[in-house]
C-alpha atoms as a PDB file:
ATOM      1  CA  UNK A   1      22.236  -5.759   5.162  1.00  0.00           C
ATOM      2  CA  UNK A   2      20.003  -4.139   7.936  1.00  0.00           C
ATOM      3  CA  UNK A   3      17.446  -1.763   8.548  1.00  0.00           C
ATOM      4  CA  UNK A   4      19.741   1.183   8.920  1.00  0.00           C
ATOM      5  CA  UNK A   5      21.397   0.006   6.121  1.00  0.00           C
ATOM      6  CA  UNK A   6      18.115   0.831   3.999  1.00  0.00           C
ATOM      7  CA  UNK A   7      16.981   3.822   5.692  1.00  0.00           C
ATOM      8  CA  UNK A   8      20.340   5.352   5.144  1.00  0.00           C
ATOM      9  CA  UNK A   9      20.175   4.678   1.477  1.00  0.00           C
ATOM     10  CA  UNK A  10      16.548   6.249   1.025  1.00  0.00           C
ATOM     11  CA  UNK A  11      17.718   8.954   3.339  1.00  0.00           C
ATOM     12  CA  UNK A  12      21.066   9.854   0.315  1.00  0.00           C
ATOM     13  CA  UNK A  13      20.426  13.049  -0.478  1.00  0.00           C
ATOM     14  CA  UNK A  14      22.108  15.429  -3.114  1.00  0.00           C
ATOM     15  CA  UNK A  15      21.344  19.073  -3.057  1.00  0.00           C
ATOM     16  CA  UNK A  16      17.686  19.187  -3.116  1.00  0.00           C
ATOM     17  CA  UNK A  17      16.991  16.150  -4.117  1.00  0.00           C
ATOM     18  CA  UNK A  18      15.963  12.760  -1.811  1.00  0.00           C
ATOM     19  CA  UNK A  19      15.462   9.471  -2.645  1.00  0.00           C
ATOM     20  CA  UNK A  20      12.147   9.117  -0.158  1.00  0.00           C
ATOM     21  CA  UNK A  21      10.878  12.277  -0.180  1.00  0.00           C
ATOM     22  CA  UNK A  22      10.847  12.856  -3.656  1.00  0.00           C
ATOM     23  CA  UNK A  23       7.394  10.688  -3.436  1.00  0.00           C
ATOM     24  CA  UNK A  24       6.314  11.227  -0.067  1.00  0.00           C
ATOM     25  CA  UNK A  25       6.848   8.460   1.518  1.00  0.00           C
ATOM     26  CA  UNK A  26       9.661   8.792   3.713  1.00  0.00           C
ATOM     27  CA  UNK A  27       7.806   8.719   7.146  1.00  0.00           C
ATOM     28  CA  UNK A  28       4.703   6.690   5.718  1.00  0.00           C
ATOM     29  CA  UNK A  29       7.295   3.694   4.786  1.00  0.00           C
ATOM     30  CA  UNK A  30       8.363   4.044   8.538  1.00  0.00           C
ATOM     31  CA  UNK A  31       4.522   3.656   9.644  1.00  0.00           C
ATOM     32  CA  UNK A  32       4.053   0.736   7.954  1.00  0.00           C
ATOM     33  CA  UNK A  33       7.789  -1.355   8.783  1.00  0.00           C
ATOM     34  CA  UNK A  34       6.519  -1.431  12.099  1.00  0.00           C
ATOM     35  CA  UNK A  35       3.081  -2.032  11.452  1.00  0.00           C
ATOM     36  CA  UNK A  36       4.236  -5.388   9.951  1.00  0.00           C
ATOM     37  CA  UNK A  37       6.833  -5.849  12.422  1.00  0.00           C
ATOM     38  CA  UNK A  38       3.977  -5.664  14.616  1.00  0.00           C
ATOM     39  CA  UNK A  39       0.977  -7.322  12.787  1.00  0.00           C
ATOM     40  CA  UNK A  40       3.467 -10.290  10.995  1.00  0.00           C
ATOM     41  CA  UNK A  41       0.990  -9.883   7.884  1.00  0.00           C
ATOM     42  CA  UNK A  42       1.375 -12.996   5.371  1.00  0.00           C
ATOM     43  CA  UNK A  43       0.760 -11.042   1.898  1.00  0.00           C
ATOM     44  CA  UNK A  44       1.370  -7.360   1.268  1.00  0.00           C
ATOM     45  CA  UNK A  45       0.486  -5.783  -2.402  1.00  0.00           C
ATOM     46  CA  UNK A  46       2.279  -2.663  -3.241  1.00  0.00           C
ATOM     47  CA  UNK A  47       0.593  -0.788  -6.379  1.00  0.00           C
ATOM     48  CA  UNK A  48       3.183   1.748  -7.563  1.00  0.00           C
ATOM     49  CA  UNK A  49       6.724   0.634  -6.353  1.00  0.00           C
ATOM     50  CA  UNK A  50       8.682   4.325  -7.332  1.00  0.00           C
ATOM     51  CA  UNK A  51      12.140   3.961  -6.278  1.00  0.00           C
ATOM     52  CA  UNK A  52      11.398   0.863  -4.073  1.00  0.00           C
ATOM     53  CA  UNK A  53      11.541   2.997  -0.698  1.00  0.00           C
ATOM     54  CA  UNK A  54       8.788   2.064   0.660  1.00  0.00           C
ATOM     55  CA  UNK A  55       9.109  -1.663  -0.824  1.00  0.00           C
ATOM     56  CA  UNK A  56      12.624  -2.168   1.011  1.00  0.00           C
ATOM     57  CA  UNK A  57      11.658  -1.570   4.068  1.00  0.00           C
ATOM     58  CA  UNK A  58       8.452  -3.779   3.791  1.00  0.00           C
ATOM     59  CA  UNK A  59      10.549  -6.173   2.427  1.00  0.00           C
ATOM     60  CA  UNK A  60      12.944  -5.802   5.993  1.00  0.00           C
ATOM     61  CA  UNK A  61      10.240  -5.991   8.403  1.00  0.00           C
ATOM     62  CA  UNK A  62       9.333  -9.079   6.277  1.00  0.00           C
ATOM     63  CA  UNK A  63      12.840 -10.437   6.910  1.00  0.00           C
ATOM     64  CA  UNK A  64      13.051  -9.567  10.421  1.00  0.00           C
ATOM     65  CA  UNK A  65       9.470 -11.396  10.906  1.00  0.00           C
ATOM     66  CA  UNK A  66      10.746 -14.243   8.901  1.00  0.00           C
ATOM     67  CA  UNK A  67       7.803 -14.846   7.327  1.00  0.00           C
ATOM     68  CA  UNK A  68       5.423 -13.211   4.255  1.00  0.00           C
ATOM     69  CA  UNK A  69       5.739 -12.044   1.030  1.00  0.00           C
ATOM     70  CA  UNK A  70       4.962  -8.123  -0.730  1.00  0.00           C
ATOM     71  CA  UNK A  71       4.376  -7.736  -4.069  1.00  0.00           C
ATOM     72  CA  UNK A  72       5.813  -4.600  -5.477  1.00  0.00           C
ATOM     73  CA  UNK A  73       3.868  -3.825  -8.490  1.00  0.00           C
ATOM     74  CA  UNK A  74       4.863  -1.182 -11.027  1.00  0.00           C
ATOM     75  CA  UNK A  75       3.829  -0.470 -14.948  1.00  0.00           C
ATOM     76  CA  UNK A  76       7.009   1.478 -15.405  1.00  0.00           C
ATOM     77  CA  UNK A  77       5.922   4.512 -16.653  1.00  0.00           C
ATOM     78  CA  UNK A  78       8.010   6.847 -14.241  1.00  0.00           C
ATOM     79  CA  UNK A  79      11.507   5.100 -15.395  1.00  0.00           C
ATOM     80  CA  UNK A  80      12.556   8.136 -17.573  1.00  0.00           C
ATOM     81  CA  UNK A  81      12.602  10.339 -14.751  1.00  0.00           C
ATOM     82  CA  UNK A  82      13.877   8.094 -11.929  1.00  0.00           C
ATOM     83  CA  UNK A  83      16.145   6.638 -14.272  1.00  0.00           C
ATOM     84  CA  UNK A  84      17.724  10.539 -14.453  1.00  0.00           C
ATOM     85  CA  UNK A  85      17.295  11.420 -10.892  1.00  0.00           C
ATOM     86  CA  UNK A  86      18.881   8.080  -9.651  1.00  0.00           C
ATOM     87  CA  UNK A  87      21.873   9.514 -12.090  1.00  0.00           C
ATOM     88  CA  UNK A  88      21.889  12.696  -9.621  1.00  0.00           C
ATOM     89  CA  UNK A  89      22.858  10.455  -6.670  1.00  0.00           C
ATOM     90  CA  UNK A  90      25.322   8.636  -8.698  1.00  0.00           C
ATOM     91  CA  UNK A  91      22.971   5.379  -9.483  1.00  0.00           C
ATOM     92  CA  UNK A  92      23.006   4.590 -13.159  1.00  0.00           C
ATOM     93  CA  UNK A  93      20.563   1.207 -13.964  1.00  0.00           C
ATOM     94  CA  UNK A  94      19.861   0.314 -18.035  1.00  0.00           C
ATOM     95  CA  UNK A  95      16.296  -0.493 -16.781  1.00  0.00           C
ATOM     96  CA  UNK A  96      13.484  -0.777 -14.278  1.00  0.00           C
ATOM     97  CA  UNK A  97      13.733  -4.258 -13.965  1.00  0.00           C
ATOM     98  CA  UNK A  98      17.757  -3.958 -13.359  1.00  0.00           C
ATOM     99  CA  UNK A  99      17.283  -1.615 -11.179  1.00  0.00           C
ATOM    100  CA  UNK A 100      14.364  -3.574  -8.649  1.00  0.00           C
ATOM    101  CA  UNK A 101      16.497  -6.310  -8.568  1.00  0.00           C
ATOM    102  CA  UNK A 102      19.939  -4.389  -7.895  1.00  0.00           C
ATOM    103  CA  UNK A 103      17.189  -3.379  -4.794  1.00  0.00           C
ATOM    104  CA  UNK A 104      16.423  -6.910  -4.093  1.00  0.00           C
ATOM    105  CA  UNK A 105      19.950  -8.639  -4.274  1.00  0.00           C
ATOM    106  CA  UNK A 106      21.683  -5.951  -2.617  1.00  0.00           C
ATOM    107  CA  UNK A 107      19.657  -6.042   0.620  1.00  0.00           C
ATOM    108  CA  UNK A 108      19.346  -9.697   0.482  1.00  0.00           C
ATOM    109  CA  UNK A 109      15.304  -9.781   0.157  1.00  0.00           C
ATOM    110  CA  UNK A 110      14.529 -12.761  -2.455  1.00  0.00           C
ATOM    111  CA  UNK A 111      12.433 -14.681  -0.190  1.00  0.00           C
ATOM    112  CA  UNK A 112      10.060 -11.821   0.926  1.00  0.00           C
ATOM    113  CA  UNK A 113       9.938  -9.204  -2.317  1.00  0.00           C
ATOM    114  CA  UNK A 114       9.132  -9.616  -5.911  1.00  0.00           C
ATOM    115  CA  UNK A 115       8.498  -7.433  -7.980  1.00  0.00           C
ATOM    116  CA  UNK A 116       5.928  -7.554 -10.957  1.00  0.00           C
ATOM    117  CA  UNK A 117       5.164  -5.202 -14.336  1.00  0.00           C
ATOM    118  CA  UNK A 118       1.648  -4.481 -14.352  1.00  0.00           C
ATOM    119  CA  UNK A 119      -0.178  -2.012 -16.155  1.00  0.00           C
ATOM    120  CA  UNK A 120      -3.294  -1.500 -13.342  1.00  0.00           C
ATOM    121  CA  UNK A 121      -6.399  -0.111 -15.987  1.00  0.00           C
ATOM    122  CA  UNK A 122      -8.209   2.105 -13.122  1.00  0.00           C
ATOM    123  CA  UNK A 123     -11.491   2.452 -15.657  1.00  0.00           C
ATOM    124  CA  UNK A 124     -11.896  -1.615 -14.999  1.00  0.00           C
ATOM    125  CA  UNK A 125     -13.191  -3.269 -12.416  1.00  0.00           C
ATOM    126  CA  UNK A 126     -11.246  -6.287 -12.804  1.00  0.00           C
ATOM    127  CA  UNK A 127      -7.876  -5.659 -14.687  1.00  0.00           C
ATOM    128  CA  UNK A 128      -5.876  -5.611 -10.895  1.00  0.00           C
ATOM    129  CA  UNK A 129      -3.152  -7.643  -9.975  1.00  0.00           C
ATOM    130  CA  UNK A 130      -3.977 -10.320  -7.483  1.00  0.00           C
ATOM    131  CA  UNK A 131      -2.931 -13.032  -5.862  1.00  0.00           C
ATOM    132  CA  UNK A 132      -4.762 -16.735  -4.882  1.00  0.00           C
ATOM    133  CA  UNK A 133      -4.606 -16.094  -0.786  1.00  0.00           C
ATOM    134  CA  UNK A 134      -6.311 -13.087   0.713  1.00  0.00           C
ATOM    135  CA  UNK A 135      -4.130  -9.942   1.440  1.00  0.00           C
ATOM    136  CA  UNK A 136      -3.108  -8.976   4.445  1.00  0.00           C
ATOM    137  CA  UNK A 137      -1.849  -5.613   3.930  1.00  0.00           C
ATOM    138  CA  UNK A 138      -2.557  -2.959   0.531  1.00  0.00           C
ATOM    139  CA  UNK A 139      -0.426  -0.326  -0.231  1.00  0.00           C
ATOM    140  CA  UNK A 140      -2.082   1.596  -3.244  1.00  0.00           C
ATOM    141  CA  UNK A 141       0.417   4.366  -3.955  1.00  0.00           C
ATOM    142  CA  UNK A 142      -0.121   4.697  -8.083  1.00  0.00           C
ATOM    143  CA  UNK A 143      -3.367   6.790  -8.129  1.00  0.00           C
ATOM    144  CA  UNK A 144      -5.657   8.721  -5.388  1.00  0.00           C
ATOM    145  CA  UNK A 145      -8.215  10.238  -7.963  1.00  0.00           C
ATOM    146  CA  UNK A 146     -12.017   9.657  -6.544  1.00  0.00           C
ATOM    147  CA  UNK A 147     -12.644   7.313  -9.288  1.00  0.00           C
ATOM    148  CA  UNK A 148      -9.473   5.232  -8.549  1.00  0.00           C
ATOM    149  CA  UNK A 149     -10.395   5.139  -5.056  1.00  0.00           C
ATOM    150  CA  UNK A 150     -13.385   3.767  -5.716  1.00  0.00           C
ATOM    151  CA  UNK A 151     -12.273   0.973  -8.312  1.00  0.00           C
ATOM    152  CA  UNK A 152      -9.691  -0.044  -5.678  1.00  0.00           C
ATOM    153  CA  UNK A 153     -11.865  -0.515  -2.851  1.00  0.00           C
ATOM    154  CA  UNK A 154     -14.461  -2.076  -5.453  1.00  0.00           C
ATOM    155  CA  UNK A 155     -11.306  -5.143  -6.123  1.00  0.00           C
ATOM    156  CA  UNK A 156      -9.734  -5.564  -3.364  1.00  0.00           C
ATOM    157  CA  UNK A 157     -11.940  -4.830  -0.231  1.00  0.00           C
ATOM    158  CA  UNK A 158     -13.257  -8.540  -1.259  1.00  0.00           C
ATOM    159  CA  UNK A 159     -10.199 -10.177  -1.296  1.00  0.00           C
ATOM    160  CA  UNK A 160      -8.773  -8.736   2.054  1.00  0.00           C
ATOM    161  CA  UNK A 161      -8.354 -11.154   5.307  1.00  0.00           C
ATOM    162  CA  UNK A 162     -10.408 -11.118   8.053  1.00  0.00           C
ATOM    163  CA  UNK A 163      -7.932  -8.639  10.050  1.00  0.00           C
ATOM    164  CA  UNK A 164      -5.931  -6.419   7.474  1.00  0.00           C
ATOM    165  CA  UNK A 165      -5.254  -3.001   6.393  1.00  0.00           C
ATOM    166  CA  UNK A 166      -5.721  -0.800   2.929  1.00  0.00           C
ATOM    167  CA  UNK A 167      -3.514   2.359   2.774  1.00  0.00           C
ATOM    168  CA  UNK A 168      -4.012   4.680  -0.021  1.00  0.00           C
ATOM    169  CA  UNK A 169      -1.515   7.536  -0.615  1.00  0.00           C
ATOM    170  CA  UNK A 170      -2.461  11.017  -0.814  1.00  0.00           C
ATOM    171  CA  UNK A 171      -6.618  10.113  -0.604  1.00  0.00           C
ATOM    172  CA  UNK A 172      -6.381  11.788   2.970  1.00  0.00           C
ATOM    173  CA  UNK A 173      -5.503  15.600   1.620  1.00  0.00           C
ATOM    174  CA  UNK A 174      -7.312  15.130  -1.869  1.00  0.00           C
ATOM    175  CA  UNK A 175     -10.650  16.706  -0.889  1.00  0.00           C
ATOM    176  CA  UNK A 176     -12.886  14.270  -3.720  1.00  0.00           C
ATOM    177  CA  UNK A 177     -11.280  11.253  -2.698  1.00  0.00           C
ATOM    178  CA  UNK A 178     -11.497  12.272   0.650  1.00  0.00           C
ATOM    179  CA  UNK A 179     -14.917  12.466   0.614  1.00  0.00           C
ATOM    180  CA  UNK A 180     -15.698   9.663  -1.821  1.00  0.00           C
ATOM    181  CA  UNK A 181     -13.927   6.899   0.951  1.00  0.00           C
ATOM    182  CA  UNK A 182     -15.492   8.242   3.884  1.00  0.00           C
ATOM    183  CA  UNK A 183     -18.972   7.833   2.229  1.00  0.00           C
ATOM    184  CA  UNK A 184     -17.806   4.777   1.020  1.00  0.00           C
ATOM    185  CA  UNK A 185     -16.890   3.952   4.231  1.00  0.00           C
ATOM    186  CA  UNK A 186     -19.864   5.192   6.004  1.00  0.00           C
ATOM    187  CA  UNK A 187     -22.093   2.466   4.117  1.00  0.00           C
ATOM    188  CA  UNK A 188     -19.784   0.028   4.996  1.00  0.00           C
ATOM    189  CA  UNK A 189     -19.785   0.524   8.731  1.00  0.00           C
ATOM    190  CA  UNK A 190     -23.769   0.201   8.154  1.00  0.00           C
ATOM    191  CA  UNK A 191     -23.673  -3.183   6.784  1.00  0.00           C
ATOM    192  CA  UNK A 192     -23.823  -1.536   3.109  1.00  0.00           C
ATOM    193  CA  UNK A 193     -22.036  -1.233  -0.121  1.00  0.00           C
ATOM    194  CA  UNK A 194     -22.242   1.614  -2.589  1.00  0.00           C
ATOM    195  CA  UNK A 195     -23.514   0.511  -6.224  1.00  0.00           C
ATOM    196  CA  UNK A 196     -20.337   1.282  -7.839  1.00  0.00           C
ATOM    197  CA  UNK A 197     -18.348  -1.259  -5.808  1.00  0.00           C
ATOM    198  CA  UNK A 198     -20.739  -4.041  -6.745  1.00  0.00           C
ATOM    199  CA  UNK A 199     -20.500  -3.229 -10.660  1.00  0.00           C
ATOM    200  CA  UNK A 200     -19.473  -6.238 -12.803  1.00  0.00           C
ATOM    201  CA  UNK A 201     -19.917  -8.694 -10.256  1.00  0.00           C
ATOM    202  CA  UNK A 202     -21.564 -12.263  -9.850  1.00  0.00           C
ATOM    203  CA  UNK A 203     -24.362 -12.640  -7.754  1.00  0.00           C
ATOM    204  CA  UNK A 204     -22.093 -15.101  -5.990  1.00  0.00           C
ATOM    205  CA  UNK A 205     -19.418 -12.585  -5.742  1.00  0.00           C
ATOM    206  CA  UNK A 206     -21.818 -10.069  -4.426  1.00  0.00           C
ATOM    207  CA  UNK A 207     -23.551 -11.909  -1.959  1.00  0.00           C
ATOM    208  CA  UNK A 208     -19.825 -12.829  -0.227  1.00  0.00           C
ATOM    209  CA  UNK A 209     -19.357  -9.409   0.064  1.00  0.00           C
ATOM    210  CA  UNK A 210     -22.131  -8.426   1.871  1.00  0.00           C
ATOM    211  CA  UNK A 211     -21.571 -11.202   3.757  1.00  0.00           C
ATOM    212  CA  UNK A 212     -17.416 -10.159   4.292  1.00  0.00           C
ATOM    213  CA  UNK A 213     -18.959  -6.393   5.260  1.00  0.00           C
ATOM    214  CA  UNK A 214     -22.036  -7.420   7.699  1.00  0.00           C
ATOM    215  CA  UNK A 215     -19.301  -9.175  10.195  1.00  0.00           C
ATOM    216  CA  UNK A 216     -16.035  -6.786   9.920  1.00  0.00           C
ATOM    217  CA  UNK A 217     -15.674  -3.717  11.173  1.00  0.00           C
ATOM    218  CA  UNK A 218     -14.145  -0.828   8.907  1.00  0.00           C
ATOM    219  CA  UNK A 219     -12.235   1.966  10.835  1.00  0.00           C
ATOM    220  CA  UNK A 220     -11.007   5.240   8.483  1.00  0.00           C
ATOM    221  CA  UNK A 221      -7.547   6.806  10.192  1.00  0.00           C
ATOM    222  CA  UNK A 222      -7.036  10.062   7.814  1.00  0.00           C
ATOM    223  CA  UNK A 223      -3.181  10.808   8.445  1.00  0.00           C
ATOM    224  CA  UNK A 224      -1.964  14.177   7.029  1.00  0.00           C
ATOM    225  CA  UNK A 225       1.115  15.455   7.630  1.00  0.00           C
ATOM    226  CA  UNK A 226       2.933  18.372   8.887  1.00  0.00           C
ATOM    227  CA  UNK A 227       3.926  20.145   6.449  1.00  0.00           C
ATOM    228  CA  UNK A 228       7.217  21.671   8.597  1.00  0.00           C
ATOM    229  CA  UNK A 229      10.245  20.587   6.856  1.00  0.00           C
ATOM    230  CA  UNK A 230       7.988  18.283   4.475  1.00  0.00           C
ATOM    231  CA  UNK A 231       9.617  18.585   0.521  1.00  0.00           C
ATOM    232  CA  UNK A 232       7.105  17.138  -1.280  1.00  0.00           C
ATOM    233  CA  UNK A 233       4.221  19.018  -0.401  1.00  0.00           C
ATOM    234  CA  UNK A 234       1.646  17.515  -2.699  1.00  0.00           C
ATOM    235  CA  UNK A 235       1.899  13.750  -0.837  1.00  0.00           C
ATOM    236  CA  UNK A 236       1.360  14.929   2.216  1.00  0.00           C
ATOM    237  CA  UNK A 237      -1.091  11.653   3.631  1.00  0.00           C
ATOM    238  CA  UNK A 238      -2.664   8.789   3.633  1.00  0.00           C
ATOM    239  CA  UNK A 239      -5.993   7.134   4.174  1.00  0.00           C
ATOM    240  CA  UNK A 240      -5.547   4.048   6.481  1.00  0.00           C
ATOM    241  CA  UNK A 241      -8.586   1.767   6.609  1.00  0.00           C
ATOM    242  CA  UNK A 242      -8.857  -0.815   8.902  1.00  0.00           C
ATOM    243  CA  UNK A 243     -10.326  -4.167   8.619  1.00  0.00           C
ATOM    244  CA  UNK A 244     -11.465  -6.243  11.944  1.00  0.00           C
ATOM    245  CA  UNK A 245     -13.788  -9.060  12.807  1.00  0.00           C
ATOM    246  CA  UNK A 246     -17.455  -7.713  14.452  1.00  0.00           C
ATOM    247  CA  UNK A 247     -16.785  -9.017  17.804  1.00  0.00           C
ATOM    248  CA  UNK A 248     -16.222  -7.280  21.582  1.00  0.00           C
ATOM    249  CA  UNK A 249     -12.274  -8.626  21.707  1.00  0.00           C
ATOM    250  CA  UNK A 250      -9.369  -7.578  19.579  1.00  0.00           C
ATOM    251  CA  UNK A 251      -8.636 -11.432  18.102  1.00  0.00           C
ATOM    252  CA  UNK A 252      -6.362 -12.501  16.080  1.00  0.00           C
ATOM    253  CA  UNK A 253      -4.485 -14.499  18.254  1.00  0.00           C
ATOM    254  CA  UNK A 254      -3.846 -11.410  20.375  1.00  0.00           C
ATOM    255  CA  UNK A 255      -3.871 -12.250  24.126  1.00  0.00           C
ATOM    256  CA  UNK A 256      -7.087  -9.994  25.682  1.00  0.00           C
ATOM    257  CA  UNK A 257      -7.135  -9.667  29.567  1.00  0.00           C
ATOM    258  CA  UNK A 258     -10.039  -8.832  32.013  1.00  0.00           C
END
């Protein structure tokens, strides 16, 4: 199975109805296979899996790279309906789980994808999934209320490597959380952090993220879309933040020439 294999299967279409567009992300999951065909990120988090559009095609670059891992998390609360609409294009699973790894086994992806049921409680600052290495890549594509925003920066933004990238559906053309990240961002790019991201935490905790946000640099790319020949009108964006080292050279291994 191949790239064009996936594409053409999010791409099946019935009437009206699309397998990627009916969330959005049928350009965005586009943006960010090549990103990680590009970047070769070790360890991707998905929150909110959907359909697996998006996932797949993480999980190809993955295989193409021939190296790192995503974990597609999901608390299964949208089965009923993509259970039905998956009917309409002539897919018929007993369950979520069934249906993530028909996804998984079908476009050969076992080493790179797994997927994980997870109930993410946005009103804590701690119930997130997470993993014991730093992540390279965060797809948060469950909820873009200010709040959420917020709670998601507030977990992960300390457990992010040195050069890696948080994309958050939808926070780009939802005016709050549009204007709670780029304040939040704002401090950061100041050497600061907002109160609410340091709630519940350690002094220990705290004083490694200051430290983690005094010597990176935080860049905000607000993507919006066109909305000529979009379907889903409503996810129409994404907020892209970008992580990088303080320094006068793009590193990472990347060769730099005078």
């Amino acid at each position: 199975m191949s790239f064009k294999d996936i594409v053409e299967r999010n791409n099946l279409k019935v009437g009206y109805f699309s397998i990627s567009e009916d969330y959005g992300t049928e350009h965005l999951s586009l943006l960010l296979y090549s990103l990680i065909k590009m970047q070769r990120p070790n360890n991707i988090i998905e929150l909110g899996a959907g359909y697996g559009t998006s996932s797949t095609l993480i999980g190809q670059a993955l295989k193409e790279n021939q190296k790192g891992k995503v974990w597609c998390i999901d608390n299964q609360i949208d089965w009923p309906i993509i259970k039905s609409k998956l009917e309409v294009v002539g897919e018929k699973y007993d369950s979520y789980d069934d249906y993530f790894s028909y996804l998984i086994n079908k476009f050969e992806l076992n080493d790179y994808m797994e997927y994980k049921n997870y109930n993410i409680d946005f009103r804590s600052h701690s119930d997130f999934f997470t993993i014991d290495e730093s992540v390279d890549i965060l797809f948060a594509d469950s909820n873009s209320d200010a709040e959420c925003v917020a709670k998601t920066l507030s977990f992960y933004l300390p457990k992010m490597s040195d050069y890696s990238d948080i994309f958050i559906h939808r926070a780009s053309t939802r005016h709050h959380s549009l204007m709670t990240i780029e304040s939040i961002v704002n401090h950061l790019q100041r050497g600061n952090i907002p109160q609410i991201l340091l709630e519940l935490k350690t002094n220990d905790e705290i004083n490694k993220f200051f430290d983690f946000v005094r010597r990176s640099k935080f860049t905000l790319i607000n993507i919006a879309e066109s909305p000529e020949k979009k379907v889903n009108q409503q996810q129409n964006g994404v907020a892209w933040l970008k992580i990088e080292p303080l320094d006068i050279f793009i590193g990472n291994n990347v060769k730099n020439y005078l």
